[in-house]
C-alpha atoms as a PDB file:
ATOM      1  CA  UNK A   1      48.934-229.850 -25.057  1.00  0.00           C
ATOM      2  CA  UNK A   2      46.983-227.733 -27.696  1.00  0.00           C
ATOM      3  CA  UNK A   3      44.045-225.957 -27.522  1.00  0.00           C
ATOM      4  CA  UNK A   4      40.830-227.832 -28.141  1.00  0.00           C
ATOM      5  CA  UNK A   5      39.704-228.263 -31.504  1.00  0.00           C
ATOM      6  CA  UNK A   6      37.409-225.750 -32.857  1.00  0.00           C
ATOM      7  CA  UNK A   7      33.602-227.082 -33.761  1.00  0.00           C
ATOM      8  CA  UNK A   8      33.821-226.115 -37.869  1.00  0.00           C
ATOM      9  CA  UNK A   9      31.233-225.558 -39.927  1.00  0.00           C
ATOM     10  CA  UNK A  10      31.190-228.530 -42.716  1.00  0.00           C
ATOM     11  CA  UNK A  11      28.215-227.298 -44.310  1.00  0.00           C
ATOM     12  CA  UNK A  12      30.404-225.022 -46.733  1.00  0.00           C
ATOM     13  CA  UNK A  13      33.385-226.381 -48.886  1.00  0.00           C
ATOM     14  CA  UNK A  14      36.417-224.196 -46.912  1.00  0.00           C
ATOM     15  CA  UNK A  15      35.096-225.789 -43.714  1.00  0.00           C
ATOM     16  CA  UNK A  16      35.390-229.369 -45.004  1.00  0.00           C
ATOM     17  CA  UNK A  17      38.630-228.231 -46.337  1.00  0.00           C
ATOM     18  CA  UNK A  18      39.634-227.456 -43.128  1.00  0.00           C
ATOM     19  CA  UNK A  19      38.755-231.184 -41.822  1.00  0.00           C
ATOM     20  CA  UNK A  20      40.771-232.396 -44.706  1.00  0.00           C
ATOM     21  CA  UNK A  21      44.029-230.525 -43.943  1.00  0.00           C
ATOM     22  CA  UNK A  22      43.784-231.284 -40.267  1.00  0.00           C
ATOM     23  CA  UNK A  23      42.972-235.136 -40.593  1.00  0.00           C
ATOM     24  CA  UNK A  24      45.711-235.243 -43.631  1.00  0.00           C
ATOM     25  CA  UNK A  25      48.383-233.656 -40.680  1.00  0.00           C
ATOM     26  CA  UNK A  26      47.756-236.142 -37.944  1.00  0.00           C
ATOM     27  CA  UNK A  27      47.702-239.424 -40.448  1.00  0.00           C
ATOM     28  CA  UNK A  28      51.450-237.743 -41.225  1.00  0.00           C
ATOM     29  CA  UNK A  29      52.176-237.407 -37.790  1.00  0.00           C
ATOM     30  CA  UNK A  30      52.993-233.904 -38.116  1.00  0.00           C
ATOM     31  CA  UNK A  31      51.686-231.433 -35.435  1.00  0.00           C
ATOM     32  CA  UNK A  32      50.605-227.716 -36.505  1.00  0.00           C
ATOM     33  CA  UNK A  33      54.412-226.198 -35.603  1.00  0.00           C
ATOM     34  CA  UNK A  34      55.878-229.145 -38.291  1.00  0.00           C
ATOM     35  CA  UNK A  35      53.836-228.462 -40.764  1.00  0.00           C
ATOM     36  CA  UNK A  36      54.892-224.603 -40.926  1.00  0.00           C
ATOM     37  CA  UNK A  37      58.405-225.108 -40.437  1.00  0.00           C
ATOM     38  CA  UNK A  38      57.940-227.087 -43.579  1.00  0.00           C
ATOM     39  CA  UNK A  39      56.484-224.864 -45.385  1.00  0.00           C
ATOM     40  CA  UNK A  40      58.621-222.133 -44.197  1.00  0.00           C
ATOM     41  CA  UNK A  41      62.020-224.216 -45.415  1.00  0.00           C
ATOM     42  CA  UNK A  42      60.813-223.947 -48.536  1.00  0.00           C
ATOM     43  CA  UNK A  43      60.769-219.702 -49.097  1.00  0.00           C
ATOM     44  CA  UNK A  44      56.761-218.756 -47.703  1.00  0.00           C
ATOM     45  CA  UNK A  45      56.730-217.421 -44.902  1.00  0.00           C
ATOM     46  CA  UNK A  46      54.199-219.358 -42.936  1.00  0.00           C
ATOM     47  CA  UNK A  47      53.444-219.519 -39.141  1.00  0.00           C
ATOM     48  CA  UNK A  48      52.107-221.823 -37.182  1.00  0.00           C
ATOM     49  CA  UNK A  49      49.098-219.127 -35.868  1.00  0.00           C
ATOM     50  CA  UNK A  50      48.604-219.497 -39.892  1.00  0.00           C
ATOM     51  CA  UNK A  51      48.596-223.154 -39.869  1.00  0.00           C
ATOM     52  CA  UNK A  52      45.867-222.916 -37.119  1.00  0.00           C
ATOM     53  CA  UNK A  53      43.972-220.803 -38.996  1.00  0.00           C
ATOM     54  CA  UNK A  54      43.326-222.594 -42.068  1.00  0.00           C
ATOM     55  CA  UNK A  55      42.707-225.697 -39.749  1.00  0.00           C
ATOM     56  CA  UNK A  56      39.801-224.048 -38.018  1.00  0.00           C
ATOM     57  CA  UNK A  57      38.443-222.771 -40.942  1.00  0.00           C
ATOM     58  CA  UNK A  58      39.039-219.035 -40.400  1.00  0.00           C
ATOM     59  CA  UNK A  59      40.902-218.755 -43.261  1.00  0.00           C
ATOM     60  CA  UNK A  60      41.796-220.453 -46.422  1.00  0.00           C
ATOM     61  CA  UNK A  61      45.278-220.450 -48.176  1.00  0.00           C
ATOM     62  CA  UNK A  62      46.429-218.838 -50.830  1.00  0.00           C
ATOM     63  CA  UNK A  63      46.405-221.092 -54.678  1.00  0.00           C
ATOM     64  CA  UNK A  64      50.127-220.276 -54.187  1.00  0.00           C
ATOM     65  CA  UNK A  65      50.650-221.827 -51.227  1.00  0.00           C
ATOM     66  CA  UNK A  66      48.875-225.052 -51.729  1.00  0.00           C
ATOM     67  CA  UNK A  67      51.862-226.819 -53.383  1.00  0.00           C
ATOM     68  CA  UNK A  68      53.736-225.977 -50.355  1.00  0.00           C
ATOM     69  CA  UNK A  69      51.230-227.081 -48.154  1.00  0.00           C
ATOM     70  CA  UNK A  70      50.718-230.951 -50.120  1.00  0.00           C
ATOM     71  CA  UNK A  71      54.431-231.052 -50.008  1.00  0.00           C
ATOM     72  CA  UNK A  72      54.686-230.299 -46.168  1.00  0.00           C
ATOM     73  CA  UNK A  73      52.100-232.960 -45.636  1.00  0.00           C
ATOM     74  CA  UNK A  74      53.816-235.576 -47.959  1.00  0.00           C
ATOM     75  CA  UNK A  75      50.466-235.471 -50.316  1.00  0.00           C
ATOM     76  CA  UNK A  76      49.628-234.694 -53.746  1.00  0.00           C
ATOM     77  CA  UNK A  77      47.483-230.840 -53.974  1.00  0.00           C
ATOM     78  CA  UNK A  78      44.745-232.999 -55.614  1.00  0.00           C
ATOM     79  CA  UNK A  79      44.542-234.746 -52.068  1.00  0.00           C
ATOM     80  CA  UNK A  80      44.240-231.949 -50.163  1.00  0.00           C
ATOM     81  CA  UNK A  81      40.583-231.407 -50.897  1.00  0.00           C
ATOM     82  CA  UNK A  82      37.702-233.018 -50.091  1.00  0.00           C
ATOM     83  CA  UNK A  83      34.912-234.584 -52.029  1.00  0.00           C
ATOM     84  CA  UNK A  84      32.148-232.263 -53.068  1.00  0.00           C
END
């Protein structure tokens, strides 16, 4: 079992991001570890730590990476973020 899930700030636009990319992983089915070894496969370098990361809102990924991270989740990057 994973850790708990971190109470995030949805007040600012990285922490509803951070909603987003979680709740787009679990409607895939994908758990944190999946989702890096995706993006990994494809030539980043990504971790699962990472993965966590941008999921709890204490970080945000790079432009670069968020083709990588639509593909990994089988959505489009215009997907990935929430409404304003």
């Amino acid at each position: 079992m994973g850790r708990p899930a971190k109470e995030i700030d949805q007040s600012t636009y990285s922490g509803r991001f951070a909603v987003r990319l979680r709740t787009l992983r679990e409607k895939a089915g994908l758990t944190i570890d999946d989702v890096a070894e995706r993006i990994t496969q494809t030539g980043y370098q990504c971790t699962s730590r990472t993965v966590y990361r941008w999921e709890d809102g204490s970080r945000f990924p790079s432009v670069d990476m968020l083709p990588e991270i639509a593909k990994a989740l089988g959505e489009s990057i215009r997907n990935l973020f929430p409404a304003s």
